[in-house]
N, C-alpha and C. Protein backbone atom coordinates (compact mmCIF):
# COMPACT_ATOMS: atom_id res chain seq x y z
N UNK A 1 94.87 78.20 92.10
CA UNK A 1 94.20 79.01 91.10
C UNK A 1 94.56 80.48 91.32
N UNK A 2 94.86 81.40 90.03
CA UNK A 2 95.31 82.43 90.37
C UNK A 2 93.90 83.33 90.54
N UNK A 3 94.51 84.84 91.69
CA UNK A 3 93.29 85.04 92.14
C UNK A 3 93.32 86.76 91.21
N UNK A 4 91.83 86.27 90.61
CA UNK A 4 91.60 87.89 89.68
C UNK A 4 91.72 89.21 89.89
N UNK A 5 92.28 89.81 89.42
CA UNK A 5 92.07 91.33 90.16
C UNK A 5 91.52 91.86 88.81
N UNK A 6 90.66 93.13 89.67
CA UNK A 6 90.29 93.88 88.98
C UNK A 6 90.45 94.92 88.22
N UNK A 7 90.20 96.07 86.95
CA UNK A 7 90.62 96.12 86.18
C UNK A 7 91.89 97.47 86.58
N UNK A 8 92.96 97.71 86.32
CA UNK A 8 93.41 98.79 86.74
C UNK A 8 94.16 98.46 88.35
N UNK A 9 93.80 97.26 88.50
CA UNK A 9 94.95 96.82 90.07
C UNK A 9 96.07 96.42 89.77
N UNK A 10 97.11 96.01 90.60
CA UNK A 10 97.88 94.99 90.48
C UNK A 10 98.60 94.61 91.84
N UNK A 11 99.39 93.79 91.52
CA UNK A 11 99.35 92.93 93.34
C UNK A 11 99.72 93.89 94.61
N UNK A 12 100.44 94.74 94.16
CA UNK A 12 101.00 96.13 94.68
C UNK A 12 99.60 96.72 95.66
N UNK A 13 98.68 96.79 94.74
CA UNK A 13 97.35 97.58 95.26
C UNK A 13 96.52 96.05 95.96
N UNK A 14 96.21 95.07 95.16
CA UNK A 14 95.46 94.12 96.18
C UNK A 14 96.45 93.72 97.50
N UNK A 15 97.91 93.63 97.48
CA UNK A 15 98.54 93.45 98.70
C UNK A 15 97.92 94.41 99.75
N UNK A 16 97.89 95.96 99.49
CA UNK A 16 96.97 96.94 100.37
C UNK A 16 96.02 96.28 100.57
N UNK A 17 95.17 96.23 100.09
CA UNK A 17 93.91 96.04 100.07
C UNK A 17 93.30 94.80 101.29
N UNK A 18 94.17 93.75 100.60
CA UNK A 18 93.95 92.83 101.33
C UNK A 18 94.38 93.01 103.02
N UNK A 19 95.33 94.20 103.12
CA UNK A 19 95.70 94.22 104.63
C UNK A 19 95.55 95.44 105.33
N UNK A 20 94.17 95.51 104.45
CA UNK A 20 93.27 96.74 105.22
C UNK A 20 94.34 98.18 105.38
N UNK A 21 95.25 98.58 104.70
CA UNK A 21 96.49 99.38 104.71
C UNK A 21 95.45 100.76 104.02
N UNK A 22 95.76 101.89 105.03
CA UNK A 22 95.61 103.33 104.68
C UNK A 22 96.61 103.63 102.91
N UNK A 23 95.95 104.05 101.75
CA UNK A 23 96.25 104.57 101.08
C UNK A 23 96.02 105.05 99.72
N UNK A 24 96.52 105.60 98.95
CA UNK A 24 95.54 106.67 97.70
C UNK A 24 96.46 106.27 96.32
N UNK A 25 95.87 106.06 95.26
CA UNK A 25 96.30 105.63 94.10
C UNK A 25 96.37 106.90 93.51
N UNK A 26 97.88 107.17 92.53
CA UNK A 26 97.60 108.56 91.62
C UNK A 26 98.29 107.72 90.95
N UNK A 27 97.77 108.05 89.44
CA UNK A 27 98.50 108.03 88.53
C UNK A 27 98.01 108.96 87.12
N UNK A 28 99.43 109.52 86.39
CA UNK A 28 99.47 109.87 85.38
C UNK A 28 100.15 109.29 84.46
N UNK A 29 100.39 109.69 82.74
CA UNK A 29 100.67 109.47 81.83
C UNK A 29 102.13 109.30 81.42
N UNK A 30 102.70 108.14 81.48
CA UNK A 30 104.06 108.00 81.52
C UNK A 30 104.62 108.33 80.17
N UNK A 31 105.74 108.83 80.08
CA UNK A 31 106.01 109.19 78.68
C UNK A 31 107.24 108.01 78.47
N UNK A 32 107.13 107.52 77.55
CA UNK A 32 108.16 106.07 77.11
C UNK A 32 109.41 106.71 76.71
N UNK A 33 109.72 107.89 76.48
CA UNK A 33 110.84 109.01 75.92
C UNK A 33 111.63 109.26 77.34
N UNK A 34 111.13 109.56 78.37
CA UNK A 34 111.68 109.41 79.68
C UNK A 34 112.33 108.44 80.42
N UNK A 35 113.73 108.53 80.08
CA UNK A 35 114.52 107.22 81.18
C UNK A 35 114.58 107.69 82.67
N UNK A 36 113.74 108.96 83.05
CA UNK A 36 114.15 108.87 85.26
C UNK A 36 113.04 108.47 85.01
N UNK A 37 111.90 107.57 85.72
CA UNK A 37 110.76 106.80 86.27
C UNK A 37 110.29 107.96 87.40
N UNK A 38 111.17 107.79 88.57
CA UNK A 38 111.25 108.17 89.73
C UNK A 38 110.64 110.16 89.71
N UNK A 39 111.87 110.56 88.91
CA UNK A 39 112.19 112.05 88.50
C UNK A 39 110.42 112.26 87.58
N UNK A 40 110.34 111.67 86.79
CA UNK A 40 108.64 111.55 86.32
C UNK A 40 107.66 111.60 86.88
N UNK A 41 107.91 110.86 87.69
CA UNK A 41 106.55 110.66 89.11
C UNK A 41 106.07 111.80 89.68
N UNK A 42 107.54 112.31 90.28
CA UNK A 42 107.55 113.29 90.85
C UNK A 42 106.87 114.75 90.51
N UNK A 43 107.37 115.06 89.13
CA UNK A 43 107.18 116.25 88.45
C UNK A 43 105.57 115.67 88.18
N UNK A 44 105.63 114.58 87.42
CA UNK A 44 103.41 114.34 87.45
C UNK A 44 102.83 114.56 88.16
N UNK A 45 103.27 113.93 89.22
CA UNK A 45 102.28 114.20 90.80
C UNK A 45 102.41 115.69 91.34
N UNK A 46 102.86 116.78 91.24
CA UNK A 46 103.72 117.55 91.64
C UNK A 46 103.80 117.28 92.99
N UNK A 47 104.61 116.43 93.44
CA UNK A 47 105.37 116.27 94.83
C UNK A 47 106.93 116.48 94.87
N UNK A 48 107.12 116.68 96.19
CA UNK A 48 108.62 116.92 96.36
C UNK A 48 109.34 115.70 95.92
N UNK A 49 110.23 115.28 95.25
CA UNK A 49 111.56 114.64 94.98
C UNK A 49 111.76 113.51 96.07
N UNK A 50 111.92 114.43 97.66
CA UNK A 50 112.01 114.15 98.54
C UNK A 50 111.08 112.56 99.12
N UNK A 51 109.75 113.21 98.49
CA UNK A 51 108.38 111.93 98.79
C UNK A 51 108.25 111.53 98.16
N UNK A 52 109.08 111.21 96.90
CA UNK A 52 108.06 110.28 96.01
C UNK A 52 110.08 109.06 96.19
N UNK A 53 109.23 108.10 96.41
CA UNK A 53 110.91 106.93 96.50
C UNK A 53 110.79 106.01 95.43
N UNK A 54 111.58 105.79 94.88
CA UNK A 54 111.90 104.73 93.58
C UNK A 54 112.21 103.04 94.19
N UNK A 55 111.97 101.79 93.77
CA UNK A 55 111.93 100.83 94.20
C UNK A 55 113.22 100.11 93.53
N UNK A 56 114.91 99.91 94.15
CA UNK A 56 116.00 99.69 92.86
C UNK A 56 116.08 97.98 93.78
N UNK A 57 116.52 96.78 92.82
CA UNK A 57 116.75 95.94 93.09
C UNK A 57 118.65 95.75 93.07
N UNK A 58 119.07 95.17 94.28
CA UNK A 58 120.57 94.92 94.23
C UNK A 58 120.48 93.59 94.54
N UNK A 59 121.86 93.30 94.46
CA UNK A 59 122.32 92.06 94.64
C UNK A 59 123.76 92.54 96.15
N UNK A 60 123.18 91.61 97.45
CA UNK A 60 123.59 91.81 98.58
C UNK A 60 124.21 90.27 99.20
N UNK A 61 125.20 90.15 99.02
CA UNK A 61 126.19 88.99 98.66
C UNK A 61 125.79 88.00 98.17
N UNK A 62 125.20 88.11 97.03
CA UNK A 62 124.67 87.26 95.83
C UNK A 62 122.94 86.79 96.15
N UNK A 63 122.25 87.81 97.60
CA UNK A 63 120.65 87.52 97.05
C UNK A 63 120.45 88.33 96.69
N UNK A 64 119.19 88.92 96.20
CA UNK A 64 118.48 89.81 95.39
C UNK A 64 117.67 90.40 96.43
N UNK A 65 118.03 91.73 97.09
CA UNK A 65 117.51 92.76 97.85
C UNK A 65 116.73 93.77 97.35
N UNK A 66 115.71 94.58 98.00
CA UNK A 66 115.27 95.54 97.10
C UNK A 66 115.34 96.49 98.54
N UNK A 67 115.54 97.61 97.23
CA UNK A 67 116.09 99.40 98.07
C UNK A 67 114.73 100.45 97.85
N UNK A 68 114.07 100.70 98.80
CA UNK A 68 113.39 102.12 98.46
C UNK A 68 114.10 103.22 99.07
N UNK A 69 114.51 104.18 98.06
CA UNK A 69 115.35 105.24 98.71
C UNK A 69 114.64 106.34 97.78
N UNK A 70 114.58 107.84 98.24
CA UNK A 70 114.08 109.07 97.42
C UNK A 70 114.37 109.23 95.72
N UNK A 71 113.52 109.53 95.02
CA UNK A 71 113.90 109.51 93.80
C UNK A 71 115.12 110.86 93.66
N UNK A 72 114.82 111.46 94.58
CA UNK A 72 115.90 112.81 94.60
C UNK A 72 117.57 112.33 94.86
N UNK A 73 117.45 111.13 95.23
CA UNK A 73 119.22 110.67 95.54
C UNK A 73 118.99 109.35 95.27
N UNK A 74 120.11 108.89 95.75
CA UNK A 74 120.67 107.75 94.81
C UNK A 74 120.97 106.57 96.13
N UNK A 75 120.98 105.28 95.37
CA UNK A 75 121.40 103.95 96.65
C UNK A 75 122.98 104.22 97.09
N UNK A 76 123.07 104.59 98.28
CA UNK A 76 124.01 103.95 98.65
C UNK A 76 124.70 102.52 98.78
N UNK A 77 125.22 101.49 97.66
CA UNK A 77 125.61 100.18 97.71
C UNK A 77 125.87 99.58 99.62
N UNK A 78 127.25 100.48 99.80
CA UNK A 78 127.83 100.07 100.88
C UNK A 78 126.19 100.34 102.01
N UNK A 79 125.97 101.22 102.40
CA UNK A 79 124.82 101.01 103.24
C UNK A 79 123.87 100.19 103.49
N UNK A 80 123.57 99.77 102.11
CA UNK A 80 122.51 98.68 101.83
C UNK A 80 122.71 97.60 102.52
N UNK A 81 124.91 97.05 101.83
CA UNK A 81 124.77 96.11 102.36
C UNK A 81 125.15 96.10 104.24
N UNK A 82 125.51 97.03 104.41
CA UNK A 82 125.59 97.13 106.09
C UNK A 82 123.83 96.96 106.50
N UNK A 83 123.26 97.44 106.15
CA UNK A 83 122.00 97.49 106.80
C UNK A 83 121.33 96.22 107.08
N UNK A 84 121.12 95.42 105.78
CA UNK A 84 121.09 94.06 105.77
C UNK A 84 121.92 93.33 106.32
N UNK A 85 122.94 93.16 107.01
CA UNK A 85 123.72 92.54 107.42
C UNK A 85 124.94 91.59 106.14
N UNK A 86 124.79 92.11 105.29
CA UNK A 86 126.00 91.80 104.30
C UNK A 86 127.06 92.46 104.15
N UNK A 87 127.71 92.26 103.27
CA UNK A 87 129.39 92.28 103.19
C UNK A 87 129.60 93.59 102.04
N UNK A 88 128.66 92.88 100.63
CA UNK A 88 129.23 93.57 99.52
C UNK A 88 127.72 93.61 98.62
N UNK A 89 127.63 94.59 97.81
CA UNK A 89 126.31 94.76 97.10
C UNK A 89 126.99 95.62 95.98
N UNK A 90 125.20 95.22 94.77
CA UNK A 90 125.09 95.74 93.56
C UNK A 90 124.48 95.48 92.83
N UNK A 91 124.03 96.50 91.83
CA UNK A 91 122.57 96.49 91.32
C UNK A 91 122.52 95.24 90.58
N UNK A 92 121.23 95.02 90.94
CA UNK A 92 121.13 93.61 89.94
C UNK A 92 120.82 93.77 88.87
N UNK A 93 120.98 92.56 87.80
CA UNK A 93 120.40 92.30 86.69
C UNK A 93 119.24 92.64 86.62
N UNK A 94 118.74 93.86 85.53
CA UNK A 94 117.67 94.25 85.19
C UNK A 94 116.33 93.27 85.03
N UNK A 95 117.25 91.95 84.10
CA UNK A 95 115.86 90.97 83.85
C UNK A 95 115.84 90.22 84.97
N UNK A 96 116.69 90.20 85.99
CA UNK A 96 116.50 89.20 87.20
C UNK A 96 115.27 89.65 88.10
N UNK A 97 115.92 91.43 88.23
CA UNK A 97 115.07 91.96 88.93
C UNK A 97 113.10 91.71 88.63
N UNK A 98 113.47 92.06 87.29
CA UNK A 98 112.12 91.47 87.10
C UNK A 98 111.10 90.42 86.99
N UNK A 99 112.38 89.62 86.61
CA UNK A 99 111.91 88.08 86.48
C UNK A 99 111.17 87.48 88.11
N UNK A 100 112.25 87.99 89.08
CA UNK A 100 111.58 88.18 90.30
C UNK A 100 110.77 89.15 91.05
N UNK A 101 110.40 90.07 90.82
CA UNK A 101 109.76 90.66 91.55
C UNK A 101 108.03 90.47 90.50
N UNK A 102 108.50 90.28 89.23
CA UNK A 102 107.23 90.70 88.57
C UNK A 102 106.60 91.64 88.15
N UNK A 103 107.57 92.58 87.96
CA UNK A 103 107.03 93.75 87.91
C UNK A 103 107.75 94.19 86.79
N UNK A 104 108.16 94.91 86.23
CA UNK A 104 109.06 95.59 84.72
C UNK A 104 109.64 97.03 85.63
N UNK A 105 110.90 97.15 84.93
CA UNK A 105 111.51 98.38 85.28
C UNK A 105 110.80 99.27 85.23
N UNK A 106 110.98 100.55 86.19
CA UNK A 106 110.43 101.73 85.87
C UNK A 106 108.53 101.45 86.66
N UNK A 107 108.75 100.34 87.27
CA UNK A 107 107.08 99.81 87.73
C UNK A 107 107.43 99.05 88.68
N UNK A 108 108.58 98.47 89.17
CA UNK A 108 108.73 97.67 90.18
C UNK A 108 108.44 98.48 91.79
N UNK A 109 107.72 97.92 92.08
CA UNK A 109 106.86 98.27 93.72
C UNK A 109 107.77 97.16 94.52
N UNK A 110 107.52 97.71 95.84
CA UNK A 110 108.06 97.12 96.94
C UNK A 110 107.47 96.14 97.64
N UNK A 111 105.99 96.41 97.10
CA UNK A 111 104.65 95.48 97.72
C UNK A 111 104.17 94.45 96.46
N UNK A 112 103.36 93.50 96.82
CA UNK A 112 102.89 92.34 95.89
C UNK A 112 104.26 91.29 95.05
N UNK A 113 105.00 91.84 95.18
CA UNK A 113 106.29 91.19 94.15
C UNK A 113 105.77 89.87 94.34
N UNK A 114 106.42 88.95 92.97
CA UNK A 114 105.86 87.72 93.09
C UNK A 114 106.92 86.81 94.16
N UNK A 115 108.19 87.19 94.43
CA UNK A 115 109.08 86.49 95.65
C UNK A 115 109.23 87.73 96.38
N UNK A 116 108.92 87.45 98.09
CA UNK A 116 109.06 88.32 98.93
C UNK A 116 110.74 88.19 98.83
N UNK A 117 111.28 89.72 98.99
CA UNK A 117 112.50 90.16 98.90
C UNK A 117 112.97 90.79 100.50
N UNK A 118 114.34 90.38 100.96
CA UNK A 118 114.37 91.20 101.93
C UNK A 118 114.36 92.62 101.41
N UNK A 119 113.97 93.94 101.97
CA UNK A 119 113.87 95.16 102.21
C UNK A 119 114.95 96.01 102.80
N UNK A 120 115.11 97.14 102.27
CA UNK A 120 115.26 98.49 103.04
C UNK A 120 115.08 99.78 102.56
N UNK A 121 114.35 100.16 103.63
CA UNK A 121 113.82 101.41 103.16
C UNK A 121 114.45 102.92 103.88
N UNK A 122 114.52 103.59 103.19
CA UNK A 122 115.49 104.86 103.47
C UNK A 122 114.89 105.28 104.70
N UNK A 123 115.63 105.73 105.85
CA UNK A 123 115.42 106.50 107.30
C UNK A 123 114.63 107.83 106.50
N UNK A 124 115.05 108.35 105.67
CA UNK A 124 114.13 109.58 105.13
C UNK A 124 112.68 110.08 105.27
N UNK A 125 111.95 108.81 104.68
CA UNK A 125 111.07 108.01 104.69
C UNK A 125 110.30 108.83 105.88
N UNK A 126 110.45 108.93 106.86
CA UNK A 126 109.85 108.61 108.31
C UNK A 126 109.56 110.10 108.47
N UNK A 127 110.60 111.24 107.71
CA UNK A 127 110.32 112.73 107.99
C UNK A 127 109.03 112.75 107.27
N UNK A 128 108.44 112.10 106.35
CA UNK A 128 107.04 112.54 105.86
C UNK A 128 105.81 111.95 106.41
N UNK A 129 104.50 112.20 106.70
CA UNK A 129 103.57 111.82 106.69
C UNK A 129 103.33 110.85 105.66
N UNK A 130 103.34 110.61 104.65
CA UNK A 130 103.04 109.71 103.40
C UNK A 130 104.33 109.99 102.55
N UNK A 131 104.74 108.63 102.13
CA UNK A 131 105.67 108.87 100.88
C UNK A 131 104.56 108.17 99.52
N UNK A 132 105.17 108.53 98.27
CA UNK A 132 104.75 107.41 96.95
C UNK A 132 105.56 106.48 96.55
N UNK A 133 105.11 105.10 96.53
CA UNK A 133 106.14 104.34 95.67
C UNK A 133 104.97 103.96 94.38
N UNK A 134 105.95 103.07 93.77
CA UNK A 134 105.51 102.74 92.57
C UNK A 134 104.10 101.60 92.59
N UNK A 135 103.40 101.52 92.10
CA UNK A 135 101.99 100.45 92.50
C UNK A 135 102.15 99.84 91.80
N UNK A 136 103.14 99.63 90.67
CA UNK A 136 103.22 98.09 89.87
C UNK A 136 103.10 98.66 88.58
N UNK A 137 103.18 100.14 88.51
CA UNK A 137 102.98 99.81 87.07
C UNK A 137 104.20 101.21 86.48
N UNK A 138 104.35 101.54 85.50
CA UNK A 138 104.58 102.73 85.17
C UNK A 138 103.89 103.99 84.64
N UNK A 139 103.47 105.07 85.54
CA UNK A 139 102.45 105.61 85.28
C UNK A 139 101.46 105.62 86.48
N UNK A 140 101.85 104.76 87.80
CA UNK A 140 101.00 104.10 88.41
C UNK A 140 101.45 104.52 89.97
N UNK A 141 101.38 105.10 90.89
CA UNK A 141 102.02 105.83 92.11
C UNK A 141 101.01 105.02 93.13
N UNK A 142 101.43 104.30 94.87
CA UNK A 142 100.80 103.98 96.02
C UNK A 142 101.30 105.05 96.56
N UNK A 143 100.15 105.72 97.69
CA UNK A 143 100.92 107.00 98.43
C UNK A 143 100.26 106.13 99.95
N UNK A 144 101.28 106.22 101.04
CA UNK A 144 100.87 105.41 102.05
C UNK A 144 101.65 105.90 103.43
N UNK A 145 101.78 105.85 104.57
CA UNK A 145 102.39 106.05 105.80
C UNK A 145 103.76 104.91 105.50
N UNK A 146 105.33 105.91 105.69
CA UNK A 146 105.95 105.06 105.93
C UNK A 146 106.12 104.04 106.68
N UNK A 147 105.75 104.11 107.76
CA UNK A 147 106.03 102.93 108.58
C UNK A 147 104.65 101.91 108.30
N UNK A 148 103.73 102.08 107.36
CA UNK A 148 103.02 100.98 106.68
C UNK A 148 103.86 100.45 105.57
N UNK A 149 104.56 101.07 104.69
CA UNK A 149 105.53 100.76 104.02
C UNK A 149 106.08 99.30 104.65
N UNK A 150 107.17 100.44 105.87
CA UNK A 150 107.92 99.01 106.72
C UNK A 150 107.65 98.25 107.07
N UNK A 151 106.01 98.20 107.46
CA UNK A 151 105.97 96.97 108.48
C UNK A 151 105.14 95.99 106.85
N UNK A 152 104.88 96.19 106.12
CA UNK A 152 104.27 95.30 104.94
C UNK A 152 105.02 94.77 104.30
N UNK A 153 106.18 94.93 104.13
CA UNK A 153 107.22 94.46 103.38
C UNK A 153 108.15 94.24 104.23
N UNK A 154 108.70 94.34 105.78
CA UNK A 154 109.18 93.69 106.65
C UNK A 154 110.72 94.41 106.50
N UNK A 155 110.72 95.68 106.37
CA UNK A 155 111.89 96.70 105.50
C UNK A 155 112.65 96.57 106.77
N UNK A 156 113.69 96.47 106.43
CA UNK A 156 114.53 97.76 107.75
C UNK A 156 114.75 98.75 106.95
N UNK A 157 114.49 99.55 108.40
CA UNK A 157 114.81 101.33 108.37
C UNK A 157 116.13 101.69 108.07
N UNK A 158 116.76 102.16 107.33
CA UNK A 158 118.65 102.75 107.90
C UNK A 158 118.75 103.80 106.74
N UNK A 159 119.57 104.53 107.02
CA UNK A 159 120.00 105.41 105.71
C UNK A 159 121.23 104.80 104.41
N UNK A 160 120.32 104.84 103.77
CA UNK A 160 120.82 104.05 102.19
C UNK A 160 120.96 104.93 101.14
N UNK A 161 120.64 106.16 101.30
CA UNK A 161 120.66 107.06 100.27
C UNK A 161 121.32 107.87 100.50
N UNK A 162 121.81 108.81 99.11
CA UNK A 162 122.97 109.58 98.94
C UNK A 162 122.70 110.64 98.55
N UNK A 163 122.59 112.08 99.01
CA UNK A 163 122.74 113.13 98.16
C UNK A 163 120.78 113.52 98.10
């Protein structure tokens, strides 16, 4: 039986919840005219670039990996797949991504997805006290301790990002 959440959650936030995890919900008003997600967040929340990380799904010798790296730079492919221990990577299929994680572009979180994904999360990460990722929705920001990040989603650490 599926289990209810309440109004304004989504698995992103009951995954916290349920594991007693330090952290603060912001969200503002997404504008549908805006294709950066990430670059949006940022400027809403007014946080640095730097702290707020975008959630991108690749394909890392044909599984479906997910990348949190700064919305201020970009995935490094090759890193990704060194980090994970693969060969060759690249972004996946938009509807795959979603089809698996459950979440819709521009809202895909790193936490609650409906198939746990291997992880990696940018070394960056670790210079802040709290980063934001996405809570499942668009419009919708988790702000939390990186290394709660890592250890909830089972990330490795490495540098994946560019620029």
């Amino acid at each position: 039986m599926a289990r209810k959440q309440r109004p304004g959650s989504t698995p992103a936030i009951v995954a916290l919840e349920k594991a007693g995890t330090a952290f603060s919900v912001h969200s503002y008003d997404h504008d549908p005219a805006v294709a950066s997600y990430g670059t949006e967040a940022a400027e809403a929340l007014g946080r640095d670039p730097a702290q707020v990380f975008k959630t991108l799904v690749a394909e890392v010798d044909g599984a479906l990996t997910v990348a949190v790296v700064p919305v201020s730079g970009s995935l490094d492919l090759k890193a990704l797949a060194a980090a994970v221990g693969g060969k060759r990577a690249a972004m996946a299929d938009p509807a795959a991504a979603e089809r698996t994680t459950g979440y819709v572009r521009g809202g895909i979180s790193p936490l609650g997805q409906r198939r746990r994904l291997p992880t990696a999360l940018d070394a960056s990460a670790h210079s802040h006290a709290t980063i934001c990722v996405s809570a499942g929705r668009r419009g919708l920001e988790v702000e939390l301790a990186p290394g709660d990040l890592a250890a909830l989603t089972g990330a490795v650490v490495a540098p994946i990002a560019r620029g």
